[in-house]
C-alpha atoms as a PDB file:
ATOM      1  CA  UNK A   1      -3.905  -2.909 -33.824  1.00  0.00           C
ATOM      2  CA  UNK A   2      -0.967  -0.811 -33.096  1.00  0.00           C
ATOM      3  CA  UNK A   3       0.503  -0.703 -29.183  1.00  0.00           C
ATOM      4  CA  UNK A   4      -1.370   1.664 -27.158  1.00  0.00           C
ATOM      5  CA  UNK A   5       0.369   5.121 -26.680  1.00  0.00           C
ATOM      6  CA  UNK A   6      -0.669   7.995 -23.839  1.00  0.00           C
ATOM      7  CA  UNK A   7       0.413  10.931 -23.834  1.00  0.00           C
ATOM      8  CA  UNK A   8       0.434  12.253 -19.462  1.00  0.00           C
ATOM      9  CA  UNK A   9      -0.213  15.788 -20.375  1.00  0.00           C
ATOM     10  CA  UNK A  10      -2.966  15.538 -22.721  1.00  0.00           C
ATOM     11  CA  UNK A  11      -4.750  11.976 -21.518  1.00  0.00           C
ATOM     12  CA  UNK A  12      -6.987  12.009 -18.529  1.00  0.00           C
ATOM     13  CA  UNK A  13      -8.411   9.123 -16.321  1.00  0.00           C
ATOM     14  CA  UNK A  14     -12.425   9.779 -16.236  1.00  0.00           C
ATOM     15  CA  UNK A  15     -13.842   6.940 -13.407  1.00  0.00           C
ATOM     16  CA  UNK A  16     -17.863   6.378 -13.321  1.00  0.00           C
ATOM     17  CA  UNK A  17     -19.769   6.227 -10.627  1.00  0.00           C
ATOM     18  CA  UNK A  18     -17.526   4.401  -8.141  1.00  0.00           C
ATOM     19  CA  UNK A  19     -19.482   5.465  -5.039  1.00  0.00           C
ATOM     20  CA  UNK A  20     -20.910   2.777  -1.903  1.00  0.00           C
ATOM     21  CA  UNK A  21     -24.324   3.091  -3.535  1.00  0.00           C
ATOM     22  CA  UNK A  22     -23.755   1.697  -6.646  1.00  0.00           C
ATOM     23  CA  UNK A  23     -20.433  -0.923  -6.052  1.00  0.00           C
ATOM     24  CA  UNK A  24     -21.930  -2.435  -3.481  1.00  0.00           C
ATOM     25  CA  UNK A  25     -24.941  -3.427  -5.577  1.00  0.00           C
ATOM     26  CA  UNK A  26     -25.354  -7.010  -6.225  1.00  0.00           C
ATOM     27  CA  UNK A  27     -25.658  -9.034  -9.193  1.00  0.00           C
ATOM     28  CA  UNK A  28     -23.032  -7.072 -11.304  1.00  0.00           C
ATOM     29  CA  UNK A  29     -21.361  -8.799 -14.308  1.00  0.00           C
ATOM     30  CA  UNK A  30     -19.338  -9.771 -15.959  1.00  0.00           C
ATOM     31  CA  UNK A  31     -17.274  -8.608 -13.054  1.00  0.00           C
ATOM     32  CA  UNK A  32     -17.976  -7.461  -9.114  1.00  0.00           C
ATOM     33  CA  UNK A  33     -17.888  -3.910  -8.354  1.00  0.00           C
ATOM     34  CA  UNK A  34     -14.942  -5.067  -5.993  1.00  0.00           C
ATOM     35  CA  UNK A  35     -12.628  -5.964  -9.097  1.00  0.00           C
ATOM     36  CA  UNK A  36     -14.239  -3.119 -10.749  1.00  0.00           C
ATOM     37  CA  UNK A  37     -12.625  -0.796  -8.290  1.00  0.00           C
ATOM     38  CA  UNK A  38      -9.546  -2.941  -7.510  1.00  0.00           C
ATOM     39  CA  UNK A  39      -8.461  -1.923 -11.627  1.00  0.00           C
ATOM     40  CA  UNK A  40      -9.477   1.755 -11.191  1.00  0.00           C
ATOM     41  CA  UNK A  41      -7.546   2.186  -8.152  1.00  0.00           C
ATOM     42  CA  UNK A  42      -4.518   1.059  -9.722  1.00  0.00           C
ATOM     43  CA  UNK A  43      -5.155   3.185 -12.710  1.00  0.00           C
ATOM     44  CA  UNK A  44      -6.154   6.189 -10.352  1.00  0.00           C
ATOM     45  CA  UNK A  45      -2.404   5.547  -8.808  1.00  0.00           C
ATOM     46  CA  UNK A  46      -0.588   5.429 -11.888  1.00  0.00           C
ATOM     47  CA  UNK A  47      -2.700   8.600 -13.490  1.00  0.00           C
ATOM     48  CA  UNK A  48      -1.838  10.255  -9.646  1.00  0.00           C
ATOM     49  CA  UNK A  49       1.946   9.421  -9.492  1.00  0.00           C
ATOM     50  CA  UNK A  50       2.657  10.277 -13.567  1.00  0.00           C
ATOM     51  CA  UNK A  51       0.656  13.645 -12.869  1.00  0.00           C
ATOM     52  CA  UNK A  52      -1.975  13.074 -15.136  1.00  0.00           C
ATOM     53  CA  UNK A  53      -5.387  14.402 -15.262  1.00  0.00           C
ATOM     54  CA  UNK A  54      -8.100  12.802 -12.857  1.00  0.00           C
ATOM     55  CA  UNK A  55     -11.832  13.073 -12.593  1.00  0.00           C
ATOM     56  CA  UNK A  56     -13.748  11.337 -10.556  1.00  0.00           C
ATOM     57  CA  UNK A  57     -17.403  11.149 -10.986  1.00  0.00           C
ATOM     58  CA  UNK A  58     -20.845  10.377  -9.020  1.00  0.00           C
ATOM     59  CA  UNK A  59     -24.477  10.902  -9.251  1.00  0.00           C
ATOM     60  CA  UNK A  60     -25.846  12.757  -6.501  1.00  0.00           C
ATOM     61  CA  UNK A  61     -28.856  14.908  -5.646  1.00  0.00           C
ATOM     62  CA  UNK A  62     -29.282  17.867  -3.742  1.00  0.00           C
ATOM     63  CA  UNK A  63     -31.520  16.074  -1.284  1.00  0.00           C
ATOM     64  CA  UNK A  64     -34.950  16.287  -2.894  1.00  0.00           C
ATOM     65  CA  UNK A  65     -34.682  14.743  -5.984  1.00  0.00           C
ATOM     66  CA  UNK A  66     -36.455  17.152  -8.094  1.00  0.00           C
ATOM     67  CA  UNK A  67     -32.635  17.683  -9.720  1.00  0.00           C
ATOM     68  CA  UNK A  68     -32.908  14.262 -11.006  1.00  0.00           C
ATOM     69  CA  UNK A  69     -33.919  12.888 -14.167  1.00  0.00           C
ATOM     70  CA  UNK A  70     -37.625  11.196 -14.423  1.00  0.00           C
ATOM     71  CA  UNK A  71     -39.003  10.628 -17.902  1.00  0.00           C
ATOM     72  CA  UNK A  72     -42.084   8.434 -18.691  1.00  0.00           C
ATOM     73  CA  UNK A  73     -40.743   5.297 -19.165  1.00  0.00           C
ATOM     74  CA  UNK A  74     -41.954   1.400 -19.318  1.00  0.00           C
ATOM     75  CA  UNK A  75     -38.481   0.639 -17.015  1.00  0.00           C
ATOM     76  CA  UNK A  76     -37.489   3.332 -15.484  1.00  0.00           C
ATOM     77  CA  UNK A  77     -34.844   3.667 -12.896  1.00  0.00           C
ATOM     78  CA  UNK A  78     -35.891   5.508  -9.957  1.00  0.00           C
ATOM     79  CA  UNK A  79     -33.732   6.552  -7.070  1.00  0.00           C
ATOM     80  CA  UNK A  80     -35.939   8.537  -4.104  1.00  0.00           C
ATOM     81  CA  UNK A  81     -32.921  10.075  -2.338  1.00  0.00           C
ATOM     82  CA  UNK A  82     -34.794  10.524   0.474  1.00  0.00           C
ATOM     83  CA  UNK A  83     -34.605   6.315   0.927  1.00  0.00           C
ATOM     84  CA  UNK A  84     -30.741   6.268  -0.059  1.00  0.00           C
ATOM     85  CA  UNK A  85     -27.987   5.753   2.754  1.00  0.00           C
ATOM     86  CA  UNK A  86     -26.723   9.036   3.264  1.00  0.00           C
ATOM     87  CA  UNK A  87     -23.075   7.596   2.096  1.00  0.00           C
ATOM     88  CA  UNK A  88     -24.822   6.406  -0.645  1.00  0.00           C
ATOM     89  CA  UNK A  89     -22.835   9.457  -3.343  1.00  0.00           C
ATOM     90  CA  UNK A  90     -19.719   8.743  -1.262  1.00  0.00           C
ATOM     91  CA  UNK A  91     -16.627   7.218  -3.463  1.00  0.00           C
ATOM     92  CA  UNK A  92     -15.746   3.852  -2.311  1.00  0.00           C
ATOM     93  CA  UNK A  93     -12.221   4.449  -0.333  1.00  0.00           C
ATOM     94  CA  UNK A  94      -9.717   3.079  -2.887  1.00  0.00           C
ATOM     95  CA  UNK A  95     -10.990   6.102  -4.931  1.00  0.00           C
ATOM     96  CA  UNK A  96     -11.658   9.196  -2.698  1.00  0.00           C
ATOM     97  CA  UNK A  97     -10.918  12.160  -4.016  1.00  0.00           C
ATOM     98  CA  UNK A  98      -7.556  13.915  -3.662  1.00  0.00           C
ATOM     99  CA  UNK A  99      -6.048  17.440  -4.127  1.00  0.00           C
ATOM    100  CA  UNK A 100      -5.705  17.599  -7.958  1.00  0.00           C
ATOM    101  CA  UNK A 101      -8.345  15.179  -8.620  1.00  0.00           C
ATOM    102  CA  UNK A 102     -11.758  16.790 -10.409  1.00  0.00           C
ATOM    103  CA  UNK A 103     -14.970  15.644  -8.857  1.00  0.00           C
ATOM    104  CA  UNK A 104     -18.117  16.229 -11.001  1.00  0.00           C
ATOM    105  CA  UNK A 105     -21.749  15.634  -9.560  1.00  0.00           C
ATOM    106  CA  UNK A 106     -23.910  14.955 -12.237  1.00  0.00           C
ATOM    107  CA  UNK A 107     -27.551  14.388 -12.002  1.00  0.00           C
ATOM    108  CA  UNK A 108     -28.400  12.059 -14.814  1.00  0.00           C
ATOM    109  CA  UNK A 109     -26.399   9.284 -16.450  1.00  0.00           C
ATOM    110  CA  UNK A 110     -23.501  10.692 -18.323  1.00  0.00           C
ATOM    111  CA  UNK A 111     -21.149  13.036 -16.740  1.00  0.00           C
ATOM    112  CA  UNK A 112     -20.751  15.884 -19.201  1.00  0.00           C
ATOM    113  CA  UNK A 113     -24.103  17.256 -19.399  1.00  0.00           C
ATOM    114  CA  UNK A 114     -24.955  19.903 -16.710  1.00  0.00           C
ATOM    115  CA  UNK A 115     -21.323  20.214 -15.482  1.00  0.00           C
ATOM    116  CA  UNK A 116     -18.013  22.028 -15.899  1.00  0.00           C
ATOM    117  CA  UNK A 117     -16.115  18.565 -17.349  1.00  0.00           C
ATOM    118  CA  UNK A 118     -15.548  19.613 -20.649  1.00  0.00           C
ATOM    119  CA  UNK A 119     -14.585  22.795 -19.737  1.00  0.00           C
ATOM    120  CA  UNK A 120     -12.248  21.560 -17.185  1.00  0.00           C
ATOM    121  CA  UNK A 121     -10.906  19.065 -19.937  1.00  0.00           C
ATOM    122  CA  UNK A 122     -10.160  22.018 -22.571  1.00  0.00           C
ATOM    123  CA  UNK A 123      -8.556  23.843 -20.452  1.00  0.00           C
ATOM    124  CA  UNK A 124      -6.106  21.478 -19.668  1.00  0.00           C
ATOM    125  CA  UNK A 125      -5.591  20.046 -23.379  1.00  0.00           C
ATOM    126  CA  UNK A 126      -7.001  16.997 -22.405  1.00  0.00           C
ATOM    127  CA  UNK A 127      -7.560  15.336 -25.919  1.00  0.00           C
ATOM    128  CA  UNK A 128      -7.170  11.469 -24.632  1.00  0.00           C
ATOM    129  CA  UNK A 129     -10.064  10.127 -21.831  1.00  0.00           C
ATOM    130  CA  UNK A 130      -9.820   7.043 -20.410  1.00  0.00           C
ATOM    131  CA  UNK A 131     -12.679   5.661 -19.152  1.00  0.00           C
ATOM    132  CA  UNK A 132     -13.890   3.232 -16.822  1.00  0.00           C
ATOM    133  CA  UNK A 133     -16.737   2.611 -14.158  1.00  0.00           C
ATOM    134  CA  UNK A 134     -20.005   1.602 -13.654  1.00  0.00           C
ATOM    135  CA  UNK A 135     -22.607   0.946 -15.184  1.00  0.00           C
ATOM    136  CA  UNK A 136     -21.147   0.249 -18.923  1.00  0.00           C
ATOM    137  CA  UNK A 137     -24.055   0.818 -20.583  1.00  0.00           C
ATOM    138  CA  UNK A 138     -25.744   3.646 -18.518  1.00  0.00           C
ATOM    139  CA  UNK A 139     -23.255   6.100 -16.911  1.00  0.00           C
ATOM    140  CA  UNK A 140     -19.752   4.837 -18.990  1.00  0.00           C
ATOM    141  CA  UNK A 141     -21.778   4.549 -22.226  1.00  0.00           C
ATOM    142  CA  UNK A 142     -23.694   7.957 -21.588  1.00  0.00           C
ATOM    143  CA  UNK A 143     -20.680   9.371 -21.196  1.00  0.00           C
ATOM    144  CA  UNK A 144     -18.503   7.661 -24.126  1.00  0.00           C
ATOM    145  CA  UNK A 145     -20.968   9.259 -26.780  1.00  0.00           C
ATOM    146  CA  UNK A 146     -20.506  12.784 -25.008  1.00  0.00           C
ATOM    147  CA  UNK A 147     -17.140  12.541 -25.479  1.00  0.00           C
ATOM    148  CA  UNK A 148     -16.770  11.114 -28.545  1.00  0.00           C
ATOM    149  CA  UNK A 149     -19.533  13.810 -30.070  1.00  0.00           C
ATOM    150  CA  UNK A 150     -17.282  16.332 -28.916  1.00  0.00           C
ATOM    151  CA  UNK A 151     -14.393  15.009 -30.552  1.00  0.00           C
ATOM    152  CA  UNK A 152     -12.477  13.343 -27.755  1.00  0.00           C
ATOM    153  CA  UNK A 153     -10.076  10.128 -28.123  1.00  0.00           C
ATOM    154  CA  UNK A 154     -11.058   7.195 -26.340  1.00  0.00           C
ATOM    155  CA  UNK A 155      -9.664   4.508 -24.425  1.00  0.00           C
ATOM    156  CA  UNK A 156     -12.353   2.318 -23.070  1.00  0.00           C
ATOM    157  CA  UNK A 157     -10.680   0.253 -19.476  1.00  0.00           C
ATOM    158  CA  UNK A 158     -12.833  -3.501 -20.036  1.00  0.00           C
ATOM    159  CA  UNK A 159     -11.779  -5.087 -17.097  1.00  0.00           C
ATOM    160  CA  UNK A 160     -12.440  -1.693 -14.672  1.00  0.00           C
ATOM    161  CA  UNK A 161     -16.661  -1.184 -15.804  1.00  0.00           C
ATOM    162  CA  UNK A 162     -19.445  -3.599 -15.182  1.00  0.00           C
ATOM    163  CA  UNK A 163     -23.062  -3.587 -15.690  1.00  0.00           C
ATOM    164  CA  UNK A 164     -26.193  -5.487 -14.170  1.00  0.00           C
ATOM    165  CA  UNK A 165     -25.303  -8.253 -16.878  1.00  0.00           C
ATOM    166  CA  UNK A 166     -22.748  -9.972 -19.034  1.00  0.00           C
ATOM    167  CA  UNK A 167     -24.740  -9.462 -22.051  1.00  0.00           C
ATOM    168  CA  UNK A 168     -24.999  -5.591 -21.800  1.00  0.00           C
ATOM    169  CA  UNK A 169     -21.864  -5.152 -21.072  1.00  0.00           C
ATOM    170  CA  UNK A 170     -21.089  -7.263 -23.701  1.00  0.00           C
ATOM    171  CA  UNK A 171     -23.136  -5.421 -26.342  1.00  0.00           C
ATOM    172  CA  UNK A 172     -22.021  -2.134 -25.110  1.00  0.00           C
ATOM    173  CA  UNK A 173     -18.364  -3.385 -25.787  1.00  0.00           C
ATOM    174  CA  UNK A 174     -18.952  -4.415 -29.278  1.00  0.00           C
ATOM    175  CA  UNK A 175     -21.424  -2.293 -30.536  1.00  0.00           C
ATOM    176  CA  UNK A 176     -20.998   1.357 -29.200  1.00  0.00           C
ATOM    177  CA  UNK A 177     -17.324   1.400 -27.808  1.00  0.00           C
ATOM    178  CA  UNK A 178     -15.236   0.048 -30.877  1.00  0.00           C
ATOM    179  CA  UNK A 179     -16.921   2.584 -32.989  1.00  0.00           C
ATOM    180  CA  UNK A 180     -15.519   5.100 -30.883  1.00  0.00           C
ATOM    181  CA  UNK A 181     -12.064   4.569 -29.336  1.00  0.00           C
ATOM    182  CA  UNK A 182      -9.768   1.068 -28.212  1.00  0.00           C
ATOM    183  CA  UNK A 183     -10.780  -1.091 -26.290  1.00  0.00           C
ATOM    184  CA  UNK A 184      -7.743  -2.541 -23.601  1.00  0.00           C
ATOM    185  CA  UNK A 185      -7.413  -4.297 -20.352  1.00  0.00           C
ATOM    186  CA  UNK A 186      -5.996  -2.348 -16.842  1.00  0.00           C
ATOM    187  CA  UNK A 187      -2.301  -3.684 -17.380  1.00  0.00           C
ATOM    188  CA  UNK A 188      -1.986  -1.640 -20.983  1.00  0.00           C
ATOM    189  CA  UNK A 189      -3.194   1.517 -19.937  1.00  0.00           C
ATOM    190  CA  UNK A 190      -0.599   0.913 -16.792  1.00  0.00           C
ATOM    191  CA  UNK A 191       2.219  -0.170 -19.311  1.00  0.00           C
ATOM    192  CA  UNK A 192       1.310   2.875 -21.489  1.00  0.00           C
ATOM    193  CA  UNK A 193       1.704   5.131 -18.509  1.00  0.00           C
ATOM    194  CA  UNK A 194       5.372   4.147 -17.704  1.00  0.00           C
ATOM    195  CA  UNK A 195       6.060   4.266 -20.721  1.00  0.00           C
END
């Protein structure tokens, strides 16, 4: 495979769900939401200084949860904002949102439907997203096949997502994410940037 290559001005940095509610959840694997975010913050820093695109994204309700996805389903995953910390949307503090930096809210799983990030994308000539976060295969994955149906590249961050278990995150890897973009570790995206 041929050394990775970014372009600043047409690759942007696309983080997952790094907010208290979901890092702080236990059991993650193959890695801890704390190493999670310990990679995206460095790759946050590097997008920040190089002036790169950044978007930063969480699920959040408007308070009554009627906004929120609830299909019949024989495991479905329910959040009752109403029981939720109220910092429970907030991004962890190695990743709070600066000036520059996009936030999107979404409401279900993947981060382009029902919001303004393709648009925002487009308009910058964003053609490259890297992406990392959690949950692999819910919120990154969701969002992977939005992007790659609408024709983005892809450079998928291993060592910055995480899931509830090795072997989704696993499958996710190998069966979804090759078929659409590379596959790296922090340190090349970070050696790609300086560059």
């Amino acid at each position: 495979m041929s050394e990775l290559t970014l372009d600043r001005q047409t690759s942007a940095l696309v983080l997952i769900d790094l907010q208290k509610g979901i890092v702080g959840s236990p059991g993650m694997a193959p890695r801890s939401g704390e190493e999670v975010v310990r990679n995206a913050s460095r790759l946050l820093e590097k997008f920040r200084e190089r002036k790169s695109f950044t978007v930063l994204v969480h699920v959040k309700s408007l308070g009554d949860g009627r906004d929120m996805l609830a299909p019949a389903a024989d495991a479905r995953m329910v959040l009752k904002p109403s029981e939720l910390p109220d910092d429970w949307a907030e991004f962890v503090s190695e990743i709070s949102p600066r000036a520059g930096d996009l936030v999107i809210s979404k409401r279900q799983w993947g981060a382009f439907y029902g919001t303004e990030l393709d648009l925002q994308l487009r308009r910058r000539g964003v053609r490259t997203i890297v992406l990392a976060g959690i949950a692999t295969n819910y919120g990154v994955e969701s969002t992977a096949r939005a992007a790659y149906e609408r024709g983005y590249e892809q450079i998928f961050v291993e060592d910055a997502m995480t899931t509830q278990n090795a072997e989704a995150h696993r499958l996710a890897l190998e069966h979804v994410f090759k078929r659409m973009g590379r596959i790296v570790e922090t340190e090349a995206v970070l050696i790609a940037l300086t560059a």
